[in-house]
C-alpha atoms as a PDB file:
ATOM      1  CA  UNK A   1      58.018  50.327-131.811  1.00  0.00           C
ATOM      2  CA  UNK A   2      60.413  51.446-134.730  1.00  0.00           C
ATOM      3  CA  UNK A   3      61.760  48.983-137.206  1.00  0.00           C
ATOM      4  CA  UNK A   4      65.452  48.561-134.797  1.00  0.00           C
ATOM      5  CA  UNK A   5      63.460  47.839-132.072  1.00  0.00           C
ATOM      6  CA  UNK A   6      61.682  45.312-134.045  1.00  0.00           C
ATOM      7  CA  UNK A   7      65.140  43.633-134.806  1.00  0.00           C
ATOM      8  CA  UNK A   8      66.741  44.214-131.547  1.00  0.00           C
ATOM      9  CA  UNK A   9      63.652  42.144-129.834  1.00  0.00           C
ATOM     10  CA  UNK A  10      63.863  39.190-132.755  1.00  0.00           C
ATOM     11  CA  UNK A  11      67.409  38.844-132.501  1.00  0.00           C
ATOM     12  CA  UNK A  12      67.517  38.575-128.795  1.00  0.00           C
ATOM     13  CA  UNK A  13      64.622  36.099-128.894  1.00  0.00           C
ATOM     14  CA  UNK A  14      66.515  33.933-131.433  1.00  0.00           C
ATOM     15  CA  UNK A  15      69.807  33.835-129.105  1.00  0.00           C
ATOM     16  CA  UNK A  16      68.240  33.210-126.158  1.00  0.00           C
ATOM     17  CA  UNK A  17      65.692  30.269-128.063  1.00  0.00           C
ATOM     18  CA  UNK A  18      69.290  28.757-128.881  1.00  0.00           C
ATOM     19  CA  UNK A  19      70.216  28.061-125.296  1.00  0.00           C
ATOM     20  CA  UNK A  20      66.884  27.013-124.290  1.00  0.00           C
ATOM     21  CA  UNK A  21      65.863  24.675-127.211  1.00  0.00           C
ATOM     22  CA  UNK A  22      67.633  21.459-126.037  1.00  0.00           C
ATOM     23  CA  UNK A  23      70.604  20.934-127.783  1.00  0.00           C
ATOM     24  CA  UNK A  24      74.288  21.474-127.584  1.00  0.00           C
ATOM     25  CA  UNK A  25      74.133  24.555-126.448  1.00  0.00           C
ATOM     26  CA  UNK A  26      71.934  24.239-123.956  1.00  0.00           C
ATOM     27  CA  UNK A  27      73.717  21.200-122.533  1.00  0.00           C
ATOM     28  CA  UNK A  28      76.664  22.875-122.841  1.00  0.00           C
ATOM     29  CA  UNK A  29      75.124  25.619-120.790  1.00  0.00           C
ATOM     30  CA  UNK A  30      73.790  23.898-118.226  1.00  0.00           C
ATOM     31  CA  UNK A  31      76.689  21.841-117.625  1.00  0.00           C
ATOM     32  CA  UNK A  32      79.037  24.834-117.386  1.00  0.00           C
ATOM     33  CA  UNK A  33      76.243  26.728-114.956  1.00  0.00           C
ATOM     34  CA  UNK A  34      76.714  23.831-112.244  1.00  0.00           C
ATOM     35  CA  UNK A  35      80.668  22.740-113.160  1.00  0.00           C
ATOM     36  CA  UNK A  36      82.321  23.635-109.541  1.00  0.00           C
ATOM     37  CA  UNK A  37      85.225  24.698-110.695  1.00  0.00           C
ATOM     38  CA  UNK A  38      86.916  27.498-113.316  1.00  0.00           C
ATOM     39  CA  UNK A  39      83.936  27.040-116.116  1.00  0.00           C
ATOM     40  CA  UNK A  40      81.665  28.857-113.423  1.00  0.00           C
ATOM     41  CA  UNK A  41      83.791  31.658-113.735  1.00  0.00           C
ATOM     42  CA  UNK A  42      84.033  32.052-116.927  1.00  0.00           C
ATOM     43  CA  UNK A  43      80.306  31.038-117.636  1.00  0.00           C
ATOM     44  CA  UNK A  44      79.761  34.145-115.288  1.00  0.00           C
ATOM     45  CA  UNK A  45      82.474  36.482-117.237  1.00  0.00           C
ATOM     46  CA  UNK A  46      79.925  35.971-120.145  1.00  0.00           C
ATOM     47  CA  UNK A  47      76.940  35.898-118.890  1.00  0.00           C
ATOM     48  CA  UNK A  48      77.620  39.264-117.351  1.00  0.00           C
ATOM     49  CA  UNK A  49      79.924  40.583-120.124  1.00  0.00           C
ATOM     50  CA  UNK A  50      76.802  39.780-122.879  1.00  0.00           C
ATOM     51  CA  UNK A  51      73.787  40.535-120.695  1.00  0.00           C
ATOM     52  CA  UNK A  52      74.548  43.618-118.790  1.00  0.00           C
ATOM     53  CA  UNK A  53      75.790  45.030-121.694  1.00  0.00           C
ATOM     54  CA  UNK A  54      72.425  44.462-123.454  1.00  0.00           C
ATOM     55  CA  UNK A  55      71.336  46.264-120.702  1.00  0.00           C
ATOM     56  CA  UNK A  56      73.113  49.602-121.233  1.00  0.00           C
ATOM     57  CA  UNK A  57      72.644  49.319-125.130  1.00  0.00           C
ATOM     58  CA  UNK A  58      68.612  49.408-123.733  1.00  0.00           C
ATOM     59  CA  UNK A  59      69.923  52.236-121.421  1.00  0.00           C
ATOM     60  CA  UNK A  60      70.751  54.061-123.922  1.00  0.00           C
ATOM     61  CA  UNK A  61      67.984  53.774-126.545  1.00  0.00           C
ATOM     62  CA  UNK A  62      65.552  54.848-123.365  1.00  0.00           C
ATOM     63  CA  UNK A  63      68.009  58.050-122.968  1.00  0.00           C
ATOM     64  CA  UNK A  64      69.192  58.616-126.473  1.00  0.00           C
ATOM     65  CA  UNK A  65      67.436  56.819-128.723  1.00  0.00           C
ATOM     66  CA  UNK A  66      69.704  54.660-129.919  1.00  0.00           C
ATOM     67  CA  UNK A  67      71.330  51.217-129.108  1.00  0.00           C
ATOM     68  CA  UNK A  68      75.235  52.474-129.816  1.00  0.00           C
ATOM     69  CA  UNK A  69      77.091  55.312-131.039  1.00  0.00           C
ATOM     70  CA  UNK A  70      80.579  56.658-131.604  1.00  0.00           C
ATOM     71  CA  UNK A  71      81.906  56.836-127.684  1.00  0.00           C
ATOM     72  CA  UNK A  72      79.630  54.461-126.249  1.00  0.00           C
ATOM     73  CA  UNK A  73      82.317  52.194-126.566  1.00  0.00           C
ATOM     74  CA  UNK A  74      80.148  48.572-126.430  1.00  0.00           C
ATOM     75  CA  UNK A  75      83.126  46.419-125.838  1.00  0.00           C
ATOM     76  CA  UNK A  76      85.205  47.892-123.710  1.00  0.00           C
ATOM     77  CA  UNK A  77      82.107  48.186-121.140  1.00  0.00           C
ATOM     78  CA  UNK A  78      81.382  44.495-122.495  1.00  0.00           C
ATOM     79  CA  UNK A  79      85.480  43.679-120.592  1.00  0.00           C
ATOM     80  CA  UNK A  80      84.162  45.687-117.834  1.00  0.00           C
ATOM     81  CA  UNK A  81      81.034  43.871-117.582  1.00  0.00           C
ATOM     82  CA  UNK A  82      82.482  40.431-117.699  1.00  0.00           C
ATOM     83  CA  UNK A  83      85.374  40.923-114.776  1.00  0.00           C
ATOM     84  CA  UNK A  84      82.170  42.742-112.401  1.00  0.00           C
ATOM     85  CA  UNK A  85      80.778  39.487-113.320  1.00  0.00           C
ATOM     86  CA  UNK A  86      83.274  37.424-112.120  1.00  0.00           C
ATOM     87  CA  UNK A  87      83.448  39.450-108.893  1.00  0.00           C
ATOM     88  CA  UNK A  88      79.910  39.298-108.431  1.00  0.00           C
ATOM     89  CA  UNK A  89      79.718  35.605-108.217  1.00  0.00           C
ATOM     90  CA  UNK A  90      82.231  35.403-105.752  1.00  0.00           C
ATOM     91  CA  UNK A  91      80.436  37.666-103.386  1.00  0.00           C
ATOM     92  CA  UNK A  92      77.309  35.564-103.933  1.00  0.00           C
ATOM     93  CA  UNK A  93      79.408  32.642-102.738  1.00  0.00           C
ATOM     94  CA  UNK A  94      81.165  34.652-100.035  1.00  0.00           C
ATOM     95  CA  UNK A  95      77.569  35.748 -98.829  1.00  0.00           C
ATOM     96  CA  UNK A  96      75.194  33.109 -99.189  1.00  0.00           C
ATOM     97  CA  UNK A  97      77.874  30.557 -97.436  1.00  0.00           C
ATOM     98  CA  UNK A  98      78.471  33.396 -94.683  1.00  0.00           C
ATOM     99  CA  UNK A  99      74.626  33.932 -94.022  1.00  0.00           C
ATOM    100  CA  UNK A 100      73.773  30.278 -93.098  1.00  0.00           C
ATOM    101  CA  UNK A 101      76.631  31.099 -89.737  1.00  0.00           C
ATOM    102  CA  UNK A 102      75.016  35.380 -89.045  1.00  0.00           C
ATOM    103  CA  UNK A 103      71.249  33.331 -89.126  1.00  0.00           C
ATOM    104  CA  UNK A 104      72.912  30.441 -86.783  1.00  0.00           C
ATOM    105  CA  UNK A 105      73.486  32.637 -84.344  1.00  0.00           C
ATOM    106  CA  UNK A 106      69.968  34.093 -83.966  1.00  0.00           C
ATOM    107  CA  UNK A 107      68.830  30.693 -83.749  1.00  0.00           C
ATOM    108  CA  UNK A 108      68.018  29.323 -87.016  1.00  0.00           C
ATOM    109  CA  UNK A 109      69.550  26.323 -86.965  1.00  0.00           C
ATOM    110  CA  UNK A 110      69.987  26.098 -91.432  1.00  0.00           C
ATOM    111  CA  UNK A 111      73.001  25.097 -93.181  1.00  0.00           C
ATOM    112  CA  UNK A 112      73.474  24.398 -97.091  1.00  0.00           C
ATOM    113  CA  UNK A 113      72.906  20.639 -96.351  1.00  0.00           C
ATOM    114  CA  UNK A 114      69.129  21.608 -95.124  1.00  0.00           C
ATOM    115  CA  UNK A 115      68.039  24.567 -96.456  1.00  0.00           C
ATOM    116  CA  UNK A 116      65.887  23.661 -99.611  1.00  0.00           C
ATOM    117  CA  UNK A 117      64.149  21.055 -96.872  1.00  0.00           C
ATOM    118  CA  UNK A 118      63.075  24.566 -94.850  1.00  0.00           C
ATOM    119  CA  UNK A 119      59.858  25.987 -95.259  1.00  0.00           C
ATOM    120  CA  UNK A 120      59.058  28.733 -97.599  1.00  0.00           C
ATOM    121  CA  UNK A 121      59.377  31.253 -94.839  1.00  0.00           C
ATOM    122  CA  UNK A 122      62.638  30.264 -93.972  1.00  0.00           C
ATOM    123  CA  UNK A 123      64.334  29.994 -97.373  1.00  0.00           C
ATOM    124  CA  UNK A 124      62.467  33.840 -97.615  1.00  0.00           C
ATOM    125  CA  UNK A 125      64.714  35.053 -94.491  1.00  0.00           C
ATOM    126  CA  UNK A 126      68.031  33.360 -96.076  1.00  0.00           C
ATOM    127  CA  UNK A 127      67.210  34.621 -99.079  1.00  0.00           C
ATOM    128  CA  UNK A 128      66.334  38.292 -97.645  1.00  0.00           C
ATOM    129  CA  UNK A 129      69.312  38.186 -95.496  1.00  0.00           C
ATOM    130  CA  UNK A 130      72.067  37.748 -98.117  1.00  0.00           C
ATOM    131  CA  UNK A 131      70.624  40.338-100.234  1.00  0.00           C
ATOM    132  CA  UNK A 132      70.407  43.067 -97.521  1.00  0.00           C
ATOM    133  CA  UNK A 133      74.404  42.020 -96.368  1.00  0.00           C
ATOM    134  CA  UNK A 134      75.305  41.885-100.031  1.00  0.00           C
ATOM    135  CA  UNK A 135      73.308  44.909-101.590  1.00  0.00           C
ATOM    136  CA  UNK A 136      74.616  46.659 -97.967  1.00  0.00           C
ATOM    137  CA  UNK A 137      78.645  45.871 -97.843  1.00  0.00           C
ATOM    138  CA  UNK A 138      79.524  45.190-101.226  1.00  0.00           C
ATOM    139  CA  UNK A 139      76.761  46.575-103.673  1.00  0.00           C
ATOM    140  CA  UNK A 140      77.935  50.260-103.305  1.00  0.00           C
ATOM    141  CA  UNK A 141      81.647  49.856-103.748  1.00  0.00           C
ATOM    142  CA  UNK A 142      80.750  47.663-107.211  1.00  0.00           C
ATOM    143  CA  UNK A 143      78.484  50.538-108.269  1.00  0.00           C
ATOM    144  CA  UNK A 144      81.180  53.113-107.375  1.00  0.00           C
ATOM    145  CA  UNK A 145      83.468  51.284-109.342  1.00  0.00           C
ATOM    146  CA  UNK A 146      81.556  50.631-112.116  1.00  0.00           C
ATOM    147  CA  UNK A 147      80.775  54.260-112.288  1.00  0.00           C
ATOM    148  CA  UNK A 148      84.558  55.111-112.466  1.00  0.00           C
ATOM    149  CA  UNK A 149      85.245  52.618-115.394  1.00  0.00           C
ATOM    150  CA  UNK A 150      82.115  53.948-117.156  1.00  0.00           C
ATOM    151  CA  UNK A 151      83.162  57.566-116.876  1.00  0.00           C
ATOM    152  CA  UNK A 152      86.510  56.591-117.972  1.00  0.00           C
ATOM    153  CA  UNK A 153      85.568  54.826-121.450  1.00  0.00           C
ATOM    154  CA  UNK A 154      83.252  57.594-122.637  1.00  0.00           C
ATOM    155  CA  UNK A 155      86.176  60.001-121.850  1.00  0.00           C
ATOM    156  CA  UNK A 156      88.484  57.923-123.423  1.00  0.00           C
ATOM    157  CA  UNK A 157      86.387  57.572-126.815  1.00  0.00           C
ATOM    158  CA  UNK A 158      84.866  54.485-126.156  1.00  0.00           C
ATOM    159  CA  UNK A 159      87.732  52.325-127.995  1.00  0.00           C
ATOM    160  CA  UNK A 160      89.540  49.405-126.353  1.00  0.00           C
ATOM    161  CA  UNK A 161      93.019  50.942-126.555  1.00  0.00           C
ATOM    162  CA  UNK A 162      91.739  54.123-124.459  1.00  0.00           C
ATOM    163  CA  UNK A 163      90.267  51.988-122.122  1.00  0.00           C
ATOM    164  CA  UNK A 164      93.817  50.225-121.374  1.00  0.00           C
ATOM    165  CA  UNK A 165      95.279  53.534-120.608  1.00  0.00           C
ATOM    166  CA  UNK A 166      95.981  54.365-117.298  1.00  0.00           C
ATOM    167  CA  UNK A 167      92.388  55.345-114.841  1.00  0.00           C
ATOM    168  CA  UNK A 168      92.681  58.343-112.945  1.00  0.00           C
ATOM    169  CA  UNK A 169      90.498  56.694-109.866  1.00  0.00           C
ATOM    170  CA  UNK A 170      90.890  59.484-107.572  1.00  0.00           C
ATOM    171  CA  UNK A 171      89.779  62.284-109.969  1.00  0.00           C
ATOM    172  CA  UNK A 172      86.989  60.556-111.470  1.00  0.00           C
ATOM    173  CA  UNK A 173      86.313  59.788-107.923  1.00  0.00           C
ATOM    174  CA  UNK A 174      86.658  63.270-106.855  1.00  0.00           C
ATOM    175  CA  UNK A 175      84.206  64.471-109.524  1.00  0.00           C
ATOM    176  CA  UNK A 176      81.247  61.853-109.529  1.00  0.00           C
ATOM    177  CA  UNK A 177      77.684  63.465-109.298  1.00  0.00           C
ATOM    178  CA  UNK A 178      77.245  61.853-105.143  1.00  0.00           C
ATOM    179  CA  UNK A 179      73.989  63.935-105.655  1.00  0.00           C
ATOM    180  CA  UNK A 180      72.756  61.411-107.902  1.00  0.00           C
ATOM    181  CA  UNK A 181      74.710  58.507-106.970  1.00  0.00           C
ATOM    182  CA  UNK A 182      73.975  58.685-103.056  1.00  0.00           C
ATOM    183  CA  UNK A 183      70.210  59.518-103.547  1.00  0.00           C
ATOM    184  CA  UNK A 184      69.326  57.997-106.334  1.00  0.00           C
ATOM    185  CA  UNK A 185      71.628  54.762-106.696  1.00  0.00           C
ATOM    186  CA  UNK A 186      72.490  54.402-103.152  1.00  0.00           C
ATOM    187  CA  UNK A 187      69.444  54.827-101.091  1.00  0.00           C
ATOM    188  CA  UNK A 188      66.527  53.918-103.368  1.00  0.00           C
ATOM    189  CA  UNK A 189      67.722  51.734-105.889  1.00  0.00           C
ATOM    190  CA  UNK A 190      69.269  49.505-103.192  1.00  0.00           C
ATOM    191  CA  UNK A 191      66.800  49.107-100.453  1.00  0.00           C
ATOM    192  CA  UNK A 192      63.548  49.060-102.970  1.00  0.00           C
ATOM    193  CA  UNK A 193      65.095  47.405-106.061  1.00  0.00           C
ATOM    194  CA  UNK A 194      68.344  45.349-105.340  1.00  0.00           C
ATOM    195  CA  UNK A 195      66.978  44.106-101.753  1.00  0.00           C
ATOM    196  CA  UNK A 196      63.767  42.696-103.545  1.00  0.00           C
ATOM    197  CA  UNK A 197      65.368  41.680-106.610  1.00  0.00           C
ATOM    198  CA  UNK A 198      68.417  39.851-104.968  1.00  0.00           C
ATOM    199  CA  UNK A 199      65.965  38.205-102.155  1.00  0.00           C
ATOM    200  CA  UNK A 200      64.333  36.216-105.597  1.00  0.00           C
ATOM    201  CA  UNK A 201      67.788  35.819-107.046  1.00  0.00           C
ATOM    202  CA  UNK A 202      68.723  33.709-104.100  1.00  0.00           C
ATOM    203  CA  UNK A 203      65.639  31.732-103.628  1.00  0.00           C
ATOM    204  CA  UNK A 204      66.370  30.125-107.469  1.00  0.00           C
ATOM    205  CA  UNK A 205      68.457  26.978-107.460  1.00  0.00           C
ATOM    206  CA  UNK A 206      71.767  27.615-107.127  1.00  0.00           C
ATOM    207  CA  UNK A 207      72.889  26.641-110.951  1.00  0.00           C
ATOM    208  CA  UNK A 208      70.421  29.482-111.872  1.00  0.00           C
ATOM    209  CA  UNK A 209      71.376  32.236-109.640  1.00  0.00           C
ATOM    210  CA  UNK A 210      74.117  34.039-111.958  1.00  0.00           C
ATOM    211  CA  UNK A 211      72.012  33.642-114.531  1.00  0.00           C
ATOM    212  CA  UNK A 212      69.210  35.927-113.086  1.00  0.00           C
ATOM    213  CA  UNK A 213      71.561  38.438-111.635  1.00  0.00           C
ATOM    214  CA  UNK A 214      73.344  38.963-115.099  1.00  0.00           C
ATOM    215  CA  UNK A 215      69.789  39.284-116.483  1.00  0.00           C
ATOM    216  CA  UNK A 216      68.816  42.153-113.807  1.00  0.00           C
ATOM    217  CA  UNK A 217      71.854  43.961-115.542  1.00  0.00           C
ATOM    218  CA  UNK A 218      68.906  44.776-118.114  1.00  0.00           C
ATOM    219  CA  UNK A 219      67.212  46.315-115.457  1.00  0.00           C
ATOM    220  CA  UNK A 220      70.358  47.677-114.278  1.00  0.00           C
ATOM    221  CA  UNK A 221      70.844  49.712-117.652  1.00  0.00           C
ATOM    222  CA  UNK A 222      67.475  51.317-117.433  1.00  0.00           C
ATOM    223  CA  UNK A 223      67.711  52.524-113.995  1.00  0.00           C
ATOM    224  CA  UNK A 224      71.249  54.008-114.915  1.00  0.00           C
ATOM    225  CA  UNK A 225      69.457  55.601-117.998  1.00  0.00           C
ATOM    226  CA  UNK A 226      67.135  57.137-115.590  1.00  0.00           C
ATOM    227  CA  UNK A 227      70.166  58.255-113.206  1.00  0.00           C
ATOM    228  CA  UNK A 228      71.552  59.858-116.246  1.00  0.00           C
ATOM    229  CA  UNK A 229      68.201  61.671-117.235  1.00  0.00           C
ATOM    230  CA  UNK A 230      68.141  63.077-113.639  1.00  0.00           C
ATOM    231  CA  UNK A 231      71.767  64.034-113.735  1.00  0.00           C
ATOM    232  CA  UNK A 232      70.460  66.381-116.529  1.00  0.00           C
END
């Protein structure tokens, strides 16, 4: 481990003892994590914005050996980061709520009201069955998507005022590796990492649920390191 890594570990350790050391930030934290209305939003804008960023930045000191450089463009894919955020947690919402009515009609009779009074095996098939309709329906449009606003900050130099210009969609679109991204990201980081990994994410109390997903965004930046490796 070289001397960056060294102070890339400490000074993630030292943000992250800030939040859990009781104190103002951590109340203010936790607070914010189960506040029902806007703060969850925005909670989740950073969370995701800081976190899956991190990611990357450990994405690309796998592939490159670095944590940034000139066209990486670290903010503009923090922005990007942040709204994906926001629109993850509302398809956790629109999923978990919409499970609890696909399970009632195969005869589990759980509803929001009952289900941390279910046995293990239960919350397990809730838990399993939003990830597969999640990770299934929505998963590969956000990673599509994502892939399109990557593509289009590294070829518009990484800055925040290239970012802003218009997105050609449909000829980024048109020229994505679907080699790598059906294959590889599609079918086999979805069925044997997202299914598992989202099945945990919604067995956690709800208050902690964003919280784990933003964190898998460090995952998420190695396994798009990897995609990138195999591109090549």
């Amino acid at each position: 481990m070289k001397k960056k890594d060294l102070i890339f570990v400490a000074v993630c350790a030292a943000v992250v003892a800030l939040f859990v050391v009781k104190g103002p930030l951590n109340t203010w934290f936790m607070d914010w994590s189960k506040a029902g209305d806007w703060r969850y939003f925005v909670l989740a804008f950073l969370k995701f914005g800081v976190l899956a960023t991190v990611g990357e930045c450990i994405g690309l000191r796998i592939g490159k050996g670095v944590y940034n450089q000139k066209g990486f463009g670290v903010l503009p894919r923090a922005l990007v980061w942040g709204i994906l955020g926001v629109g993850i947690t509302i398809a956790m919402t629109v999923f978990s709520s919409g499970s609890f009515k696909v399970l009632n009609y195969f005869g589990l009779d759980i509803n929001p009201l009952n289900i941390s009074g279910q046995c293990f095996g239960i919350q397990v098939i809730y838990a399993l069955t939003v990830s597969v309709l999640m990770n299934t329906f929505f998963a590969p449009v956000f990673m599509t998507v994502h892939k399109i606003t990557d593509t289009h900050i590294l070829n518009t130099g990484g800055t925040l005022k290239g970012f802003f210009s218009p997105i050609p969609f449909g000829q980024i679109f048109e020229n994505l590796n679907w080699k790598v991204q059906w294959n590889f990201v599609f079918m086999k980081t979805i069925p044997f990492f997202w299914y598992p990994a989202h099945t945990i994410t919604f067995l956690l109390p709800a208050q902690y649920r964003v919280l784990f997903a933003a964190l898998l965004g460090v995952a998420l930046g190695i396994i798009l390191s990897i995609a990138n490796m195999k591109k090549k």
